[in-house]
C-alpha atoms as a PDB file:
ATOM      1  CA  UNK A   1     -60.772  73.256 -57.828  1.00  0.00           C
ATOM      2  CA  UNK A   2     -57.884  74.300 -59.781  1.00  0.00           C
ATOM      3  CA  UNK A   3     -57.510  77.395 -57.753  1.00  0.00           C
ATOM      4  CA  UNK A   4     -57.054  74.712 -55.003  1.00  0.00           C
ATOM      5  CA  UNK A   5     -54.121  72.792 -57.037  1.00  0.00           C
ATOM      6  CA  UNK A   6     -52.220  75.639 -57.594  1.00  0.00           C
ATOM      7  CA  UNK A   7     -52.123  76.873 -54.248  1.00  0.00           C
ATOM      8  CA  UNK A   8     -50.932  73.044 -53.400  1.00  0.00           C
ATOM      9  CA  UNK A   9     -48.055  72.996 -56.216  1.00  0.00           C
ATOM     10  CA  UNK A  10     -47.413  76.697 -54.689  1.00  0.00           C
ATOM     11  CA  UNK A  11     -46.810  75.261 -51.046  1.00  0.00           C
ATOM     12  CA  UNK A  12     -44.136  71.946 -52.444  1.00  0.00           C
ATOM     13  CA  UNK A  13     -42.338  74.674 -54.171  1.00  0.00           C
ATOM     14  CA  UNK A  14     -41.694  76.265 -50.917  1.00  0.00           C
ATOM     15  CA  UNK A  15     -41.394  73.538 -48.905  1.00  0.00           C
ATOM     16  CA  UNK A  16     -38.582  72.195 -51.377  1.00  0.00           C
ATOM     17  CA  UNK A  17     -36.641  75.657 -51.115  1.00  0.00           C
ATOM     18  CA  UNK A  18     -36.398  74.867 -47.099  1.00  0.00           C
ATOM     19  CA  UNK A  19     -32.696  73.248 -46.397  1.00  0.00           C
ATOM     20  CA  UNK A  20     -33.375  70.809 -43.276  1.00  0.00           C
ATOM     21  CA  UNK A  21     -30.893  70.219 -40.941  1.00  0.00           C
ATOM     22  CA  UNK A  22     -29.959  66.761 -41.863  1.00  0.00           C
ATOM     23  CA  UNK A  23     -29.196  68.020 -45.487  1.00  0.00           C
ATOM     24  CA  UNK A  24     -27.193  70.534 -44.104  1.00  0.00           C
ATOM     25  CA  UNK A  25     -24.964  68.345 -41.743  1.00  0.00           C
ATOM     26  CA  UNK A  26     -24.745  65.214 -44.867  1.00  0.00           C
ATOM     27  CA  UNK A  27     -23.614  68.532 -47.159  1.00  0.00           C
ATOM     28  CA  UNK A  28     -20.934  69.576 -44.572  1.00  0.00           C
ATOM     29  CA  UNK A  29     -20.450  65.886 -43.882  1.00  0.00           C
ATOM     30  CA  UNK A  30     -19.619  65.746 -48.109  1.00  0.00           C
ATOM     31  CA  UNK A  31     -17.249  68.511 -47.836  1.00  0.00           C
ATOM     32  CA  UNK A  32     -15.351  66.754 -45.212  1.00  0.00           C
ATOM     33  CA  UNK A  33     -15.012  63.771 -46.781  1.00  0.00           C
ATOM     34  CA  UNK A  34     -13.619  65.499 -50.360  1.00  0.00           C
ATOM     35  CA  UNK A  35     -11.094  67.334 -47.925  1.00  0.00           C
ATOM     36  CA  UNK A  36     -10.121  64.367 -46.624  1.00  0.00           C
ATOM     37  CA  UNK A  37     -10.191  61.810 -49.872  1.00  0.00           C
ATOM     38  CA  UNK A  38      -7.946  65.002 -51.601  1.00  0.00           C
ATOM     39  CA  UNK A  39      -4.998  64.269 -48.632  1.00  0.00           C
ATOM     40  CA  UNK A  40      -3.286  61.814 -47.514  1.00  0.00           C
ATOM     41  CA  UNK A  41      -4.019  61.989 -43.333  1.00  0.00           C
ATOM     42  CA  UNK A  42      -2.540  59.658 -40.877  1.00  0.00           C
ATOM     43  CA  UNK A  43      -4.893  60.272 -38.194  1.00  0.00           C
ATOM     44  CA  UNK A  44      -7.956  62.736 -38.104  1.00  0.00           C
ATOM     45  CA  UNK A  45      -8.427  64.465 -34.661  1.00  0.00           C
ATOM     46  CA  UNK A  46     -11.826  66.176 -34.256  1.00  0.00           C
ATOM     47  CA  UNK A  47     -11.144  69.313 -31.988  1.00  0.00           C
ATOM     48  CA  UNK A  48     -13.571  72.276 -30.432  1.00  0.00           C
ATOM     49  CA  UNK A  49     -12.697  75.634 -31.156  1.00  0.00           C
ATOM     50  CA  UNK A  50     -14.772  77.276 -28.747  1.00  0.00           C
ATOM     51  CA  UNK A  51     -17.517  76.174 -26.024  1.00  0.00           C
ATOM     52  CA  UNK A  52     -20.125  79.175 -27.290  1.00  0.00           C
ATOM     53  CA  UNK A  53     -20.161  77.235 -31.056  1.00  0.00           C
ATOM     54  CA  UNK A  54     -19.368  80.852 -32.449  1.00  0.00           C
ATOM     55  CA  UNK A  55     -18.197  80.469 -35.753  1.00  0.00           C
ATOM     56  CA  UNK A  56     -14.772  81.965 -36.239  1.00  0.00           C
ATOM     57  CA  UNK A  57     -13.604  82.076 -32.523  1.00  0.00           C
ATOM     58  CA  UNK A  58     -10.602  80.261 -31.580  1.00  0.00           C
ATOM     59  CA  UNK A  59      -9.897  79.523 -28.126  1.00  0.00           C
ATOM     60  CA  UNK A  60      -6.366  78.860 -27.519  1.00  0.00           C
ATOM     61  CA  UNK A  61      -6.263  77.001 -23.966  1.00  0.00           C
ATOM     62  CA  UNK A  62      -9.083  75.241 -24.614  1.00  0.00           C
ATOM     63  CA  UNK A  63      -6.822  73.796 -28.193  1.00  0.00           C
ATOM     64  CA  UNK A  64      -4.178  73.450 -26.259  1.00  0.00           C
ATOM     65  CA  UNK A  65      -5.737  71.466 -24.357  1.00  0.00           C
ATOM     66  CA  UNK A  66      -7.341  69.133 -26.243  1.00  0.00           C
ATOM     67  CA  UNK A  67      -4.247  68.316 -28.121  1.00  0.00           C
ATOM     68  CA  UNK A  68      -2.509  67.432 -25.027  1.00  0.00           C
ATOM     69  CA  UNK A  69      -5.573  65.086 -23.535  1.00  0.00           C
ATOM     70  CA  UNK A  70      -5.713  63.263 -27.234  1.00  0.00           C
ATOM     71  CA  UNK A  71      -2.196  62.804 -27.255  1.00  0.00           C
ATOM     72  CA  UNK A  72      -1.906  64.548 -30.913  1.00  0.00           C
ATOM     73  CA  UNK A  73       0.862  66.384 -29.271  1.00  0.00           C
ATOM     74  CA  UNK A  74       2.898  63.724 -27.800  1.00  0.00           C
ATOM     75  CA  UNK A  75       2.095  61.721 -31.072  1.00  0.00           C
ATOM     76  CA  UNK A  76       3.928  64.508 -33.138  1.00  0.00           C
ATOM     77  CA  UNK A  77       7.133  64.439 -30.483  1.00  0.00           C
ATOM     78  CA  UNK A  78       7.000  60.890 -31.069  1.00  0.00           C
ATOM     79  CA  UNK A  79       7.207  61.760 -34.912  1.00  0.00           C
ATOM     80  CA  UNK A  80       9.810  63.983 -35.007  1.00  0.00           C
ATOM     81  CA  UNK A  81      12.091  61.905 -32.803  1.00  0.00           C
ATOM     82  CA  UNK A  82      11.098  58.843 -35.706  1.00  0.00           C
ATOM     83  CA  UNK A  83      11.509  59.519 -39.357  1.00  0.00           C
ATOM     84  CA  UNK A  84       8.232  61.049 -39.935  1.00  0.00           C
ATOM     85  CA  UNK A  85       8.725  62.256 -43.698  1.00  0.00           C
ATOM     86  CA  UNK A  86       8.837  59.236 -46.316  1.00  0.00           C
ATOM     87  CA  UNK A  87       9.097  59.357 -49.932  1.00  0.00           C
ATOM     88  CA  UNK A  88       9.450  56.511 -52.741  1.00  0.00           C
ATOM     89  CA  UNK A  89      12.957  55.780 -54.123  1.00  0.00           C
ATOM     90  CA  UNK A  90      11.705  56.362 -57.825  1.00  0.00           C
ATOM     91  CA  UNK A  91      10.386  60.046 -57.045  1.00  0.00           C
ATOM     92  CA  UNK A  92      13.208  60.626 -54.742  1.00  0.00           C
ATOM     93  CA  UNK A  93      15.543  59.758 -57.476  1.00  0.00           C
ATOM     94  CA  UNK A  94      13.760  61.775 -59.794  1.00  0.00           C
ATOM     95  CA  UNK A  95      13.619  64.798 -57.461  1.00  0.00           C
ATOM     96  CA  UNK A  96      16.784  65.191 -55.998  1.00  0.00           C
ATOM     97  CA  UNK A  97      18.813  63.776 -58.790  1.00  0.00           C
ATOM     98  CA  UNK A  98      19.935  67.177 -59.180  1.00  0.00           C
ATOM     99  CA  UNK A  99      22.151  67.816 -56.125  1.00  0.00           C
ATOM    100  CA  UNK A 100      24.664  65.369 -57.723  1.00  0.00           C
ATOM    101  CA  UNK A 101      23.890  64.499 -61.247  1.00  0.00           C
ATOM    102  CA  UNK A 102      27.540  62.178 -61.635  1.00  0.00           C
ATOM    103  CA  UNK A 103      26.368  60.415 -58.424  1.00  0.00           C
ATOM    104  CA  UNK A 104      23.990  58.123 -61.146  1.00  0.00           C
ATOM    105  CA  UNK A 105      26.075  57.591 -64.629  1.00  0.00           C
ATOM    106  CA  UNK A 106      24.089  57.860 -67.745  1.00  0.00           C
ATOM    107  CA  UNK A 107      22.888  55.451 -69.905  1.00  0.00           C
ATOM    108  CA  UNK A 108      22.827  52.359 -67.828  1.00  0.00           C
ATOM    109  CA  UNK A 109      19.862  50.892 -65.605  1.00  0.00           C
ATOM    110  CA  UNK A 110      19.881  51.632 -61.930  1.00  0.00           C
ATOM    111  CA  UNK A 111      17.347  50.224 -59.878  1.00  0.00           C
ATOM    112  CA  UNK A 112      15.993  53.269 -57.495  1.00  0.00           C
ATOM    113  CA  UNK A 113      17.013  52.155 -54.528  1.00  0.00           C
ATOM    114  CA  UNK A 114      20.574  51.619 -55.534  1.00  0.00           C
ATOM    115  CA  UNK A 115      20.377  54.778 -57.077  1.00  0.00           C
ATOM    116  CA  UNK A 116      19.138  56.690 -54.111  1.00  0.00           C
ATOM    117  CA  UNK A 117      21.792  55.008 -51.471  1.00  0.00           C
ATOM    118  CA  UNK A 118      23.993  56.543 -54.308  1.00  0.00           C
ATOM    119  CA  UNK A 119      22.688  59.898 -54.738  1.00  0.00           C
ATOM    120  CA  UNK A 120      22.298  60.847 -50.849  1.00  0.00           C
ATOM    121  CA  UNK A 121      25.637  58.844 -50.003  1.00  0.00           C
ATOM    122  CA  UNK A 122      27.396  61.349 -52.184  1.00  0.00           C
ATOM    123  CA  UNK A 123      25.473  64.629 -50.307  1.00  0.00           C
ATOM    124  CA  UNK A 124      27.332  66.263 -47.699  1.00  0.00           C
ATOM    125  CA  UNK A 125      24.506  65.579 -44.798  1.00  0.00           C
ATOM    126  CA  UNK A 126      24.432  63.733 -41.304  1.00  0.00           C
ATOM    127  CA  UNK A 127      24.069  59.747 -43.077  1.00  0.00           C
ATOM    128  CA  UNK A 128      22.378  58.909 -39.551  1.00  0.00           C
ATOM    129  CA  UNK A 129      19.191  61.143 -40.165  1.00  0.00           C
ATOM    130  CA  UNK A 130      17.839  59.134 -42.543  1.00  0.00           C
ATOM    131  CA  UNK A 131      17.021  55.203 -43.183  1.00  0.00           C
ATOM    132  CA  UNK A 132      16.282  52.653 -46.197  1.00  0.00           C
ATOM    133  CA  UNK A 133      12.879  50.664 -46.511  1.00  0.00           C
ATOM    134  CA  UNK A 134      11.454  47.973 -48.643  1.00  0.00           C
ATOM    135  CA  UNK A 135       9.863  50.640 -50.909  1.00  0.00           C
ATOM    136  CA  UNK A 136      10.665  54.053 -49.545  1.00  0.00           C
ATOM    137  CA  UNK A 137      13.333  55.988 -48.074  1.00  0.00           C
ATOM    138  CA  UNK A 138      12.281  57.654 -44.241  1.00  0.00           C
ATOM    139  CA  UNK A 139      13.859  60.826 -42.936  1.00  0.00           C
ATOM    140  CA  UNK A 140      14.262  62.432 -39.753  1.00  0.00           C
ATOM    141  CA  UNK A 141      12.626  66.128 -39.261  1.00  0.00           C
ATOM    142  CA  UNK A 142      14.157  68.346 -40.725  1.00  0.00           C
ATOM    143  CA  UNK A 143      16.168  66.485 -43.468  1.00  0.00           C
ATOM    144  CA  UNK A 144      13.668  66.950 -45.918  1.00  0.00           C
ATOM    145  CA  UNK A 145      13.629  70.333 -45.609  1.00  0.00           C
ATOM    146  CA  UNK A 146      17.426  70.577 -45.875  1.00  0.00           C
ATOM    147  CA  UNK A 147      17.211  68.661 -49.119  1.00  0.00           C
ATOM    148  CA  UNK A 148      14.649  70.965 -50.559  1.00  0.00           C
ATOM    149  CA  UNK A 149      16.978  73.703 -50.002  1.00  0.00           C
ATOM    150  CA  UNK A 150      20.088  72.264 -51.528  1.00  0.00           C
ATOM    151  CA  UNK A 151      17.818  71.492 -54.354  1.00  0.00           C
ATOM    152  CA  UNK A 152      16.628  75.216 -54.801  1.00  0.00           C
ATOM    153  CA  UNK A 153      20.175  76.618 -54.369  1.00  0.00           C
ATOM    154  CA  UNK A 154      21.045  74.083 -57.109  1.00  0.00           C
ATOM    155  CA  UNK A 155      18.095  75.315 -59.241  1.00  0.00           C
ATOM    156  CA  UNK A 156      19.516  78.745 -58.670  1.00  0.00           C
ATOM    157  CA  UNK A 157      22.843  78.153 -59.337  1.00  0.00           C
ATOM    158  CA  UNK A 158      21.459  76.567 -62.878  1.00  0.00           C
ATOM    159  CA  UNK A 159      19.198  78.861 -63.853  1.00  0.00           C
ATOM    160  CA  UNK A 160      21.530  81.485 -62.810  1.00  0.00           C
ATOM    161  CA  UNK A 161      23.784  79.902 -65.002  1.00  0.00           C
ATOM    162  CA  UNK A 162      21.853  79.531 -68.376  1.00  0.00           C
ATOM    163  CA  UNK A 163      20.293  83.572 -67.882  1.00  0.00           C
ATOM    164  CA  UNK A 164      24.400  84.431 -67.930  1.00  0.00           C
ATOM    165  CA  UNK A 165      25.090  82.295 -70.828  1.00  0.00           C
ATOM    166  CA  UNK A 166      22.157  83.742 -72.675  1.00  0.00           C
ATOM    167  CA  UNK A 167      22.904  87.293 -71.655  1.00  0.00           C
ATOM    168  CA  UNK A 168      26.343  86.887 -72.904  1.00  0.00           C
ATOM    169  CA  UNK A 169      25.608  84.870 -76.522  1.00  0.00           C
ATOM    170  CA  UNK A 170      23.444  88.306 -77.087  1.00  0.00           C
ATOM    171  CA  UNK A 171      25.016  90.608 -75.982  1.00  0.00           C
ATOM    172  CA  UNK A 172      28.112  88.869 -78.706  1.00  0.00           C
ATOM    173  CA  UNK A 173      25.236  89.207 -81.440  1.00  0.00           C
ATOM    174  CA  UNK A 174      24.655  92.953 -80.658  1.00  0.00           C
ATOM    175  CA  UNK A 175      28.097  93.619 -80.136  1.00  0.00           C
ATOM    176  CA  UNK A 176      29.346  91.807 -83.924  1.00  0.00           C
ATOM    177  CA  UNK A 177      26.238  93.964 -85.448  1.00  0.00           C
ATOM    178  CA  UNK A 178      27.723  97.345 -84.162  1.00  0.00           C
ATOM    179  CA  UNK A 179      31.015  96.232 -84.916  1.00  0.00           C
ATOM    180  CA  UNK A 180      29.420  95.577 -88.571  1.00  0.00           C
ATOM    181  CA  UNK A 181      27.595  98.944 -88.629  1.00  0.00           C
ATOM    182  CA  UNK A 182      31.302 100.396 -87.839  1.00  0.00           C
ATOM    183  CA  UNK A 183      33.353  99.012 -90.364  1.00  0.00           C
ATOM    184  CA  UNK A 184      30.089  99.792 -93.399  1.00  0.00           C
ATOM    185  CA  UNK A 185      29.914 103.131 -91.825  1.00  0.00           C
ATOM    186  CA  UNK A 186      33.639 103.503 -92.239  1.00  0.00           C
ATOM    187  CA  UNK A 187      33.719 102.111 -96.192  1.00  0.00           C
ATOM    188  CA  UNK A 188      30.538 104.780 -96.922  1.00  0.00           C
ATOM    189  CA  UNK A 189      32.705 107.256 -95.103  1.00  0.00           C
ATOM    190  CA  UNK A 190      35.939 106.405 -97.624  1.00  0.00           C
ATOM    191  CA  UNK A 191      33.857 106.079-100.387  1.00  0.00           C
ATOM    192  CA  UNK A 192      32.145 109.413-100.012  1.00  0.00           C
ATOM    193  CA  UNK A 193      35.473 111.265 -99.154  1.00  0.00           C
ATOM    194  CA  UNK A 194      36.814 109.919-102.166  1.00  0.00           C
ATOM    195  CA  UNK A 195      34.608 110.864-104.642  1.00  0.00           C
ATOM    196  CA  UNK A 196      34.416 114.600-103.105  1.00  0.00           C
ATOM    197  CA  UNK A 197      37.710 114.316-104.154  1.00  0.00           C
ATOM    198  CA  UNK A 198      37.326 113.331-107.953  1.00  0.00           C
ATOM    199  CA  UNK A 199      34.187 115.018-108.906  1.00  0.00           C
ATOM    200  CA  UNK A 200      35.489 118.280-110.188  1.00  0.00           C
ATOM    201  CA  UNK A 201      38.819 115.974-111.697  1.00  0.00           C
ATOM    202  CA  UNK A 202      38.551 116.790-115.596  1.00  0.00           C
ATOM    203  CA  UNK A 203      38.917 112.468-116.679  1.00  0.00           C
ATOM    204  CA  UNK A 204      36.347 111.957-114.184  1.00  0.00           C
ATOM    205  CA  UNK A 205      33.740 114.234-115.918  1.00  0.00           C
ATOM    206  CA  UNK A 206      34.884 112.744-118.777  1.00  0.00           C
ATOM    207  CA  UNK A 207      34.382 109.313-117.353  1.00  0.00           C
ATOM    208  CA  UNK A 208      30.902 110.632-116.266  1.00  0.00           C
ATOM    209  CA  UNK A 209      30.049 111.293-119.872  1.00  0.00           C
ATOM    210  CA  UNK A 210      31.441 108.239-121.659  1.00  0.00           C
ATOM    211  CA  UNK A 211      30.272 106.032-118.622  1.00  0.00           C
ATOM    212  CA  UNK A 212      26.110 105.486-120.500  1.00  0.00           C
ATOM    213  CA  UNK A 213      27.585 104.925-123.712  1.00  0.00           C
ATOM    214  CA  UNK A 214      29.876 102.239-122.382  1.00  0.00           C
ATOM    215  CA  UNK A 215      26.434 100.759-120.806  1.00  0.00           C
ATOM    216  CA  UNK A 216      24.947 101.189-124.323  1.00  0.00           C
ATOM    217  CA  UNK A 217      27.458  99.250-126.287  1.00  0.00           C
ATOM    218  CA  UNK A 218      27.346  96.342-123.464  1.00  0.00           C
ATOM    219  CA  UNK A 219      23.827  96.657-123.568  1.00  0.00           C
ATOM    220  CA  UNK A 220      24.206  95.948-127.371  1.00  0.00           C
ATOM    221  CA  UNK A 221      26.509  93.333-127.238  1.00  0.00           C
ATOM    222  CA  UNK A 222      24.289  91.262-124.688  1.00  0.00           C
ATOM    223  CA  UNK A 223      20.823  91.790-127.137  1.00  0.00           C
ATOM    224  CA  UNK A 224      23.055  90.151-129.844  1.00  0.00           C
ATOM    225  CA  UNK A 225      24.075  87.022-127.608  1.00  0.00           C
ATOM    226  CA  UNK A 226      20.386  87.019-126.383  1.00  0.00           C
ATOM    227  CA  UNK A 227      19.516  87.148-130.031  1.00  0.00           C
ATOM    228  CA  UNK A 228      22.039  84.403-131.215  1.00  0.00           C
ATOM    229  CA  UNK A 229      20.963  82.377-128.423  1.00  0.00           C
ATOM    230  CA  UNK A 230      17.192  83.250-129.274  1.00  0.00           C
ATOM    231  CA  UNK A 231      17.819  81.265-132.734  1.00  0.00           C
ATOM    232  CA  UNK A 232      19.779  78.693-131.255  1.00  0.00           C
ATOM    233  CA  UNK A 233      16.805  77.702-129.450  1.00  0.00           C
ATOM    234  CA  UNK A 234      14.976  78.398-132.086  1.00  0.00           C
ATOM    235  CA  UNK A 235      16.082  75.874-134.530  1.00  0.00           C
ATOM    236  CA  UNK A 236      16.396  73.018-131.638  1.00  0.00           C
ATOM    237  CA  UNK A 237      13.115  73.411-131.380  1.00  0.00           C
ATOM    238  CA  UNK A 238      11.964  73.519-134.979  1.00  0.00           C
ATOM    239  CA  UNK A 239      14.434  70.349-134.697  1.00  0.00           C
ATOM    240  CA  UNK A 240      12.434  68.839-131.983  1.00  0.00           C
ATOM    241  CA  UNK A 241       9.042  69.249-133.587  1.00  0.00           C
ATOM    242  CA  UNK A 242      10.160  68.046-136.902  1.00  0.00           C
ATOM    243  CA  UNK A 243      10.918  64.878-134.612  1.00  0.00           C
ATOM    244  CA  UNK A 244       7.740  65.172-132.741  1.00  0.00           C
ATOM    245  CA  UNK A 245       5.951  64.565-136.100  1.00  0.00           C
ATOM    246  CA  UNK A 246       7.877  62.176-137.089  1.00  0.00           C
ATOM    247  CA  UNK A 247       7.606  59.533-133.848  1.00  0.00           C
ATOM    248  CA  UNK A 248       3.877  60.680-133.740  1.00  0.00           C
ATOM    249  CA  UNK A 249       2.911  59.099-137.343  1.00  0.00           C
ATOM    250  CA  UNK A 250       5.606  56.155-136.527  1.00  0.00           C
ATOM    251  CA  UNK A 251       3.768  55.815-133.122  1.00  0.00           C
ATOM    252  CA  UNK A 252      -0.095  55.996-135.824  1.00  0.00           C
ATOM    253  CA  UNK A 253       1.439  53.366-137.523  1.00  0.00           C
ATOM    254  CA  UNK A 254       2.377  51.055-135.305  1.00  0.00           C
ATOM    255  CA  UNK A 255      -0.642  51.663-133.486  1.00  0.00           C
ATOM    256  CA  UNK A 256      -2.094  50.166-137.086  1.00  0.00           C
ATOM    257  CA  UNK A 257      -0.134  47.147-137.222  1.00  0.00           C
ATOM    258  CA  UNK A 258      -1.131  46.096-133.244  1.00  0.00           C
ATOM    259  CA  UNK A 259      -4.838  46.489-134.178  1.00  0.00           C
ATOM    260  CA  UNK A 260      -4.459  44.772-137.665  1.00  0.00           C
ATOM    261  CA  UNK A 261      -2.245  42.084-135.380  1.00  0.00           C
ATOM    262  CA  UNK A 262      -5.196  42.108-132.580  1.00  0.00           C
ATOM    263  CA  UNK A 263      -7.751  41.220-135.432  1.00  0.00           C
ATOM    264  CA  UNK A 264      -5.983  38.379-136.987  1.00  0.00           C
ATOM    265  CA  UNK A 265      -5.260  36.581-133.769  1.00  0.00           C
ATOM    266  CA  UNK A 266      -8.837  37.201-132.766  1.00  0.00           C
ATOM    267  CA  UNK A 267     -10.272  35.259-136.398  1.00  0.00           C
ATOM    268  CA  UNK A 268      -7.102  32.665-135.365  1.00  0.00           C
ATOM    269  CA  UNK A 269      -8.611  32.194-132.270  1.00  0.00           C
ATOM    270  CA  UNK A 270     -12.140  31.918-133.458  1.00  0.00           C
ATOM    271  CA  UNK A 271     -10.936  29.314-136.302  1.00  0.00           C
ATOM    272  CA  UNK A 272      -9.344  27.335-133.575  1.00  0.00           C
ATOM    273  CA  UNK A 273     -12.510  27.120-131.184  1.00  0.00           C
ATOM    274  CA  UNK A 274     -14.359  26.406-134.382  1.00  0.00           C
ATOM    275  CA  UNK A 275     -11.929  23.709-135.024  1.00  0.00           C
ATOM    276  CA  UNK A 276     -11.799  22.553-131.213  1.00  0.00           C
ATOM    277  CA  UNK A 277     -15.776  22.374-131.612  1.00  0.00           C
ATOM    278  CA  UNK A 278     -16.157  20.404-134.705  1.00  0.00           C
ATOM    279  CA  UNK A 279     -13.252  17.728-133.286  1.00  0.00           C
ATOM    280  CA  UNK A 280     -15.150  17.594-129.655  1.00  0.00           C
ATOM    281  CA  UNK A 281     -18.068  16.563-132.151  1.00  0.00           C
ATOM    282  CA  UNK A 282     -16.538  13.837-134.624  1.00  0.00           C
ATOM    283  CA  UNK A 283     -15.413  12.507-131.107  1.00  0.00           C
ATOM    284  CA  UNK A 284     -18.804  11.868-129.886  1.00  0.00           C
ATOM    285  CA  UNK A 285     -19.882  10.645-133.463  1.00  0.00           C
ATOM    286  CA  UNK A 286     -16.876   8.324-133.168  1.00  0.00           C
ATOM    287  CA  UNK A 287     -18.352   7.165-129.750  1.00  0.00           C
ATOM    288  CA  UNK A 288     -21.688   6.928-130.294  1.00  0.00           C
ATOM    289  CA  UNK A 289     -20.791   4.605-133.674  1.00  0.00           C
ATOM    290  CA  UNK A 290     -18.118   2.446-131.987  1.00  0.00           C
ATOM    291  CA  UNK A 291     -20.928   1.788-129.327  1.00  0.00           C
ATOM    292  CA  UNK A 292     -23.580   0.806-132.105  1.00  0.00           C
ATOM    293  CA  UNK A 293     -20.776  -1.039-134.261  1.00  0.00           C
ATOM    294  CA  UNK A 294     -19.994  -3.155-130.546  1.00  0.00           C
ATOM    295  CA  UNK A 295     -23.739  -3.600-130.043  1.00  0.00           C
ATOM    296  CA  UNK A 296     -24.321  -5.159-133.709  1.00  0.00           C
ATOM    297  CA  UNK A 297     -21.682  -7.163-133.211  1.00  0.00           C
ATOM    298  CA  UNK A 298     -22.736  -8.775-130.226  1.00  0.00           C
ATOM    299  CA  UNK A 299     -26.443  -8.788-132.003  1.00  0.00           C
ATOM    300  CA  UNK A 300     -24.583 -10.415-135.001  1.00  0.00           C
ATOM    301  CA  UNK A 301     -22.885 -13.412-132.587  1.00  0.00           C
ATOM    302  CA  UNK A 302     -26.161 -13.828-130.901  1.00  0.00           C
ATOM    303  CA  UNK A 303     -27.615 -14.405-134.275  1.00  0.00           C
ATOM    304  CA  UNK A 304     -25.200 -16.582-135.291  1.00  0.00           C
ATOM    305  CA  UNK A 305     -25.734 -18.841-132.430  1.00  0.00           C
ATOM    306  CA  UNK A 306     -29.336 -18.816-132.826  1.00  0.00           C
ATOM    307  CA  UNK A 307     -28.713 -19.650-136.407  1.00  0.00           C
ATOM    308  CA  UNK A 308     -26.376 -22.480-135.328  1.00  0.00           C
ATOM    309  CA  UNK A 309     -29.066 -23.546-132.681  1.00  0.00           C
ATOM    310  CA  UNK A 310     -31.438 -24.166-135.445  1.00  0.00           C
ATOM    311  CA  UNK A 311     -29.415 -26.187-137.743  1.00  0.00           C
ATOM    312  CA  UNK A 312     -28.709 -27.761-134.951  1.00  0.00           C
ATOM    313  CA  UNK A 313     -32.142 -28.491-134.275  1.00  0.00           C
ATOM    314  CA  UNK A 314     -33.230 -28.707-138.145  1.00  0.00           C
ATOM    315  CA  UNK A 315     -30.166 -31.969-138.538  1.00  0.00           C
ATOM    316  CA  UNK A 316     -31.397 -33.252-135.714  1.00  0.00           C
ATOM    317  CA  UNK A 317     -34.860 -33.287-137.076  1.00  0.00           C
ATOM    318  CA  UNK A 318     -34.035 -34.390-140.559  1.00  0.00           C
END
């Protein structure tokens, strides 16, 4: 039984290796349609190479002749005696600006049409092989291409221009070192000749001799600067501890005084909400015996009513 499922699972693997022809033609079909989403085509013209389906083989007649019975051919006449090529004004502006830079002033908005009835108004070209649309500017054939050469002769001319400038700053630099390496060259060259010409001179041995001691005394005389200056410094700074100290234990003692400060106006404080408390109570005392003084007194006049009541009442019986 498994011996029988294997021999199954062995028989879809194969059978899912095999290409069929429909998944060939929707692969080629795929291709095709990438090819023709990556351009921009006008019209798509299917055409037979060959009538054996050879791959490779190109029949010429038979293309020839297809062209001519679809019409491509007359279609392209029909083209080039139209304005077939088209481009936007923005990216012809930006394109071709270069054949006449002053044809567009700087630093002011143009709108790219303007700009473009400008820049190929200015261009020494036949005006009638080429027309304005809404959007885009058309050109007869051949125009385009006559553009695109101006614009690589200008390129040319530019970069032609900037390699000579370069060349030249350069070869300036190279040319000031040498001239550099001349004149030290020369200086070494005096300098050299003129002490072949002193060293056997009697003073200038003697120079020679008294030259280190000279070095010595200077040497001298700048370790006793160095050595005034060293005690300089050394008693502004014995000068600026000594006041170090002193703003330290001035700074301990004030410190003092803010805590001693701090501590007093904390027991203030305390004393006050002590106070605060004990008035908040004789308050409520004072409330509470106001209220009982108000309610005797009204007990006290109802008394005294009932007490007048009854003598009243005790006249009245006597």
């Amino acid at each position: 039984m498994a011996e029988h499922v294997e021999g199954k699972k062995e028989k879809k693997k194969k059978g899912s290796s095999f290409q069929t022809v429909s998944a060939l033609h929707r692969e080629n079909l795929n291709k095709l349609m990438t090819n023709l989403r990556s351009t921009h085509p006008h019209f798509v013209r299917c055409i037979i190479p060959n009538e054996t389906k050879t791959p490779g083989a190109m029949e010429n007649p038979l293309v020839m002749h297809q062209l001519r019975c679809n019409g491509v051919l007359e279609g392209i006449r029909i083209c080039r005696k139209g304005f077939p090529n088209r481009i936007l004004y923005g990216d012809f502006k930006q394109r071709y600006r270069i054949l006449n830079p002053a044809a567009i002033p700087e630093g002011q908005f143009i709108d790219s049409r303007k700009g473009a009835e400008k820049l190929l108004g200015s261009l020494d070209i036949d005006h009638n092989q080429y027309k304005f649309g809404h959007t885009k500017v058309f050109f007869k054939a051949g125009l385009l291409g006559l553009l695109e050469e101006m614009r690589d002769e200008r390129l040319s001319k530019i970069i032609t221009a900037i390699q000579a400038r370069s060349r030249g700053l350069l070869s300036r630099i190279e040319y000031q070192k040498m001239v550099e390496r001349r004149e030290a060259l020369l200086v070494i060259q005096w300098n050299v000749r003129s002490f072949m010409g002193v060293k056997n001179w009697p003073w200038m041995k003697l120079y020679f001799k008294i030259k280190p001691l000279l070095r010595s005394a200077e040497a001298e005389k700048e370790m006793a600067n160095m050595k005034e200056e060293f005690l300089k410094l050394k008693e502004a700074y014995a000068k600026s501890e000594a006041r170090r100290k002193e703003l330290e234990e001035k700074m301990v003692s004030l410190l003092q005084e803010k805590n001693d400060l701090q501590l007093q106006v904390q027991a203030e404080q305390d004393n006050l909400c002590d106070a605060e408390e004990r008035c908040e109570g004789l308050i409520k005392n004072k409330i509470q015996l106001e209220a009982k003084a108000k309610e005797l007194t009204e007990r006290l006049e109802d008394e005294e009513e009932m007490n007048a009541e009854l003598t009243a009442k005790k006249r009245k019986l006597e």
